[in-house]
C-alpha atoms as a PDB file:
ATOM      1  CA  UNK A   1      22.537   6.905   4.283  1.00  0.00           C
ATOM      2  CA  UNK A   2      21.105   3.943   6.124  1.00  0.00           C
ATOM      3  CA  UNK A   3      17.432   4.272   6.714  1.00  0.00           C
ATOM      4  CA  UNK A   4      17.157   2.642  10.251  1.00  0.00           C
ATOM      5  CA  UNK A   5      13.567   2.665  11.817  1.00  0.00           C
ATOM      6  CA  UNK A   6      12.380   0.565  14.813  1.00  0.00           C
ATOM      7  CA  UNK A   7      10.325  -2.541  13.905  1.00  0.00           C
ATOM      8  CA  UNK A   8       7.177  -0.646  15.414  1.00  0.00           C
ATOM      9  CA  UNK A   9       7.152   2.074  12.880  1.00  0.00           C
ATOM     10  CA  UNK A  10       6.480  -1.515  10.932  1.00  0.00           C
ATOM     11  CA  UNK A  11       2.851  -1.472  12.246  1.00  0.00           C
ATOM     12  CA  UNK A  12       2.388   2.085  13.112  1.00  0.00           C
ATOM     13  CA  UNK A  13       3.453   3.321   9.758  1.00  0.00           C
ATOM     14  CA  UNK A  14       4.078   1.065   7.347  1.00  0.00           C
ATOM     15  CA  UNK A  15       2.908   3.127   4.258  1.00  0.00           C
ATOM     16  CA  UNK A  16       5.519   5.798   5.339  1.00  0.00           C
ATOM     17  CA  UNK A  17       8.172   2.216   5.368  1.00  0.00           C
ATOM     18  CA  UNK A  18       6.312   1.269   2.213  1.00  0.00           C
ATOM     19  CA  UNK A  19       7.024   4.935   0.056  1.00  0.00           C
ATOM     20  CA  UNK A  20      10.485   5.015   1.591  1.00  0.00           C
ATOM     21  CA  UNK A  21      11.438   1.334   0.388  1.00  0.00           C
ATOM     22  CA  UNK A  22      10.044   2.163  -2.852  1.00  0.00           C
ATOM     23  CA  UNK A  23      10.585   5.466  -3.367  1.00  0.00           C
ATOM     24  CA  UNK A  24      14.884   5.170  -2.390  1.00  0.00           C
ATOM     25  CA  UNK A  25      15.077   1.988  -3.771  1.00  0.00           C
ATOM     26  CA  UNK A  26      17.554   0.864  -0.860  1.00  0.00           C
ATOM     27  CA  UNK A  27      16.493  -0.941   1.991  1.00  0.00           C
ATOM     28  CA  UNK A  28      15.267  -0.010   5.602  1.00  0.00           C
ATOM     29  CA  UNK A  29      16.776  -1.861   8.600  1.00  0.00           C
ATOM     30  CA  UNK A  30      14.202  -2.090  11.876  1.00  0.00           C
ATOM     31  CA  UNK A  31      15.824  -2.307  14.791  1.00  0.00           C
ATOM     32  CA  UNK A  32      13.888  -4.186  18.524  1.00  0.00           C
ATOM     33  CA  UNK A  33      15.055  -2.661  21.318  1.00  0.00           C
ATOM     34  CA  UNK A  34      18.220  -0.911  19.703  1.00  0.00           C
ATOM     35  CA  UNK A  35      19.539  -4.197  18.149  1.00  0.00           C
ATOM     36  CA  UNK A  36      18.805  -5.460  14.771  1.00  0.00           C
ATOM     37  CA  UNK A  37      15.599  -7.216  13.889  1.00  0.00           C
ATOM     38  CA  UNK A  38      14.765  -7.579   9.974  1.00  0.00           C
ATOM     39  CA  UNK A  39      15.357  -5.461   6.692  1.00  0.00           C
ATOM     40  CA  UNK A  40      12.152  -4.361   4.603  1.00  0.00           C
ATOM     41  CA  UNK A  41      13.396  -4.404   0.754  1.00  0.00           C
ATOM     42  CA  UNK A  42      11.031  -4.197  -2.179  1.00  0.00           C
ATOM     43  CA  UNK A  43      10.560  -7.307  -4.468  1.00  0.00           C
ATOM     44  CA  UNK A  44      12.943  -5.929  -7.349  1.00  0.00           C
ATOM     45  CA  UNK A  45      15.723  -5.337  -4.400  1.00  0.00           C
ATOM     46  CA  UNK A  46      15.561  -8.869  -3.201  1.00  0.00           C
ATOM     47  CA  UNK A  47      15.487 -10.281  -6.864  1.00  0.00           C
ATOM     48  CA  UNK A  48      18.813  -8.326  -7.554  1.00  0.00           C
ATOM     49  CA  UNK A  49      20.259  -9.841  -4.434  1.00  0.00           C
ATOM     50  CA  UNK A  50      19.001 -13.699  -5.510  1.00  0.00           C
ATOM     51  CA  UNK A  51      18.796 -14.042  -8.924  1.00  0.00           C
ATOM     52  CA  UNK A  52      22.353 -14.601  -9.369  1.00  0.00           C
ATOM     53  CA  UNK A  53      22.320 -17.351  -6.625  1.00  0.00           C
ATOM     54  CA  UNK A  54      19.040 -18.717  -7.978  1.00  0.00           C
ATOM     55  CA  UNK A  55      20.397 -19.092 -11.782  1.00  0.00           C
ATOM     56  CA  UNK A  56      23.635 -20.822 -10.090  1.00  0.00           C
ATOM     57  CA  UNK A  57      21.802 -23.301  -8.051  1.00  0.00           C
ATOM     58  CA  UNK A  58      19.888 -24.292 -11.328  1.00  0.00           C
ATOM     59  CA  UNK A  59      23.181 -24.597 -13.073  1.00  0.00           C
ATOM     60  CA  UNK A  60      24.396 -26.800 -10.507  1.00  0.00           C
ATOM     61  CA  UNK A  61      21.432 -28.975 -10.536  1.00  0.00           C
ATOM     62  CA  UNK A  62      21.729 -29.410 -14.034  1.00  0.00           C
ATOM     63  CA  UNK A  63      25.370 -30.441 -13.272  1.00  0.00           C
ATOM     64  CA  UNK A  64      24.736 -32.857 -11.563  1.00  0.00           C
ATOM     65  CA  UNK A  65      21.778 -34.405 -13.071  1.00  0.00           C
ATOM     66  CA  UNK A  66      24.734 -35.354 -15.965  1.00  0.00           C
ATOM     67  CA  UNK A  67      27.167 -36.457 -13.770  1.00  0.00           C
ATOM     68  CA  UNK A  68      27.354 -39.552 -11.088  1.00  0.00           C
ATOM     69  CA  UNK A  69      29.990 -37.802  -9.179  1.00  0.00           C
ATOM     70  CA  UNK A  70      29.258 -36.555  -5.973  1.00  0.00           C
ATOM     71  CA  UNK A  71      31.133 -35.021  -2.877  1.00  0.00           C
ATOM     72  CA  UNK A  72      30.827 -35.154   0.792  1.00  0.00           C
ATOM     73  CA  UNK A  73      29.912 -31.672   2.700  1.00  0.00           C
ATOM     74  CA  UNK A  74      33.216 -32.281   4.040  1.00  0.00           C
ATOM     75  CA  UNK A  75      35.196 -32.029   1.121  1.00  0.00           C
ATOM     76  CA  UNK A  76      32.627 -29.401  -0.495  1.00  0.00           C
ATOM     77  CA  UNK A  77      32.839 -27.023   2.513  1.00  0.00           C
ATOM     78  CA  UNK A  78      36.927 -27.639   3.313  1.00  0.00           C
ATOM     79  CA  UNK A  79      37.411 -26.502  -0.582  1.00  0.00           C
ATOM     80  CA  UNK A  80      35.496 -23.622   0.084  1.00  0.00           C
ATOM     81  CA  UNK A  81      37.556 -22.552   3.365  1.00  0.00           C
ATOM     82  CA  UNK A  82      40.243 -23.390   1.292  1.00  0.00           C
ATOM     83  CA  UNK A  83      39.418 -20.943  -0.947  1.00  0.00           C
ATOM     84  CA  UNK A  84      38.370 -18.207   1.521  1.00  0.00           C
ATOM     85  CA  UNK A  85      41.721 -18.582   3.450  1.00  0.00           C
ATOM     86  CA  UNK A  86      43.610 -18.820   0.438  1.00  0.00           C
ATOM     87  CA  UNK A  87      42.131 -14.963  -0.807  1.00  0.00           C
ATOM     88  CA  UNK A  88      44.758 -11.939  -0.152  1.00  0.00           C
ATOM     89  CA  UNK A  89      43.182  -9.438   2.537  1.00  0.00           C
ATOM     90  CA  UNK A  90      42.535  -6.463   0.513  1.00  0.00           C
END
């Protein structure tokens, strides 16, 4: 279940945030006057969700240190919606 607090609780009890970030392992979303603010995570949690990303972006840099080919944003990005659009709704 989704641990939603408001982003006061941030200052007013953040070692009660702190043991229930840690504790769960899953996330808890703060919320400013009933609309969403920011997401507390632990360090591990936010590793898991970069890591991957981090490890491709290094791959790609050492792409294209090799390589003189390069692509405008508008033939990077219009691949990518390509791609989206292309994908069968599931």
């Amino acid at each position: 279940m989704l641990n939603i607090r408001p982003v006061s609780d941030l200052r007013n009890k953040y070692p009660e945030i702190e043991e229930a970030v840690l504790k769960s392992g899953e996330p808890v979303f703060l919320t400013k006057n009933g609309y969403g603010s920011m997401v507390v995570m632990s360090l591990e949690q936010y590793s898991a969700l970069t890591d991957g990303i981090e490890l491709a972006l290094d791959e790609a840099d050492r792409a294209a240190a090799m390589s003189d080919t390069r692509y405008a944003a508008d033939e990077v990005f219009g691949r990518v919606r390509k791609s989206i659009h292309g994908r069968k709704a599931l």
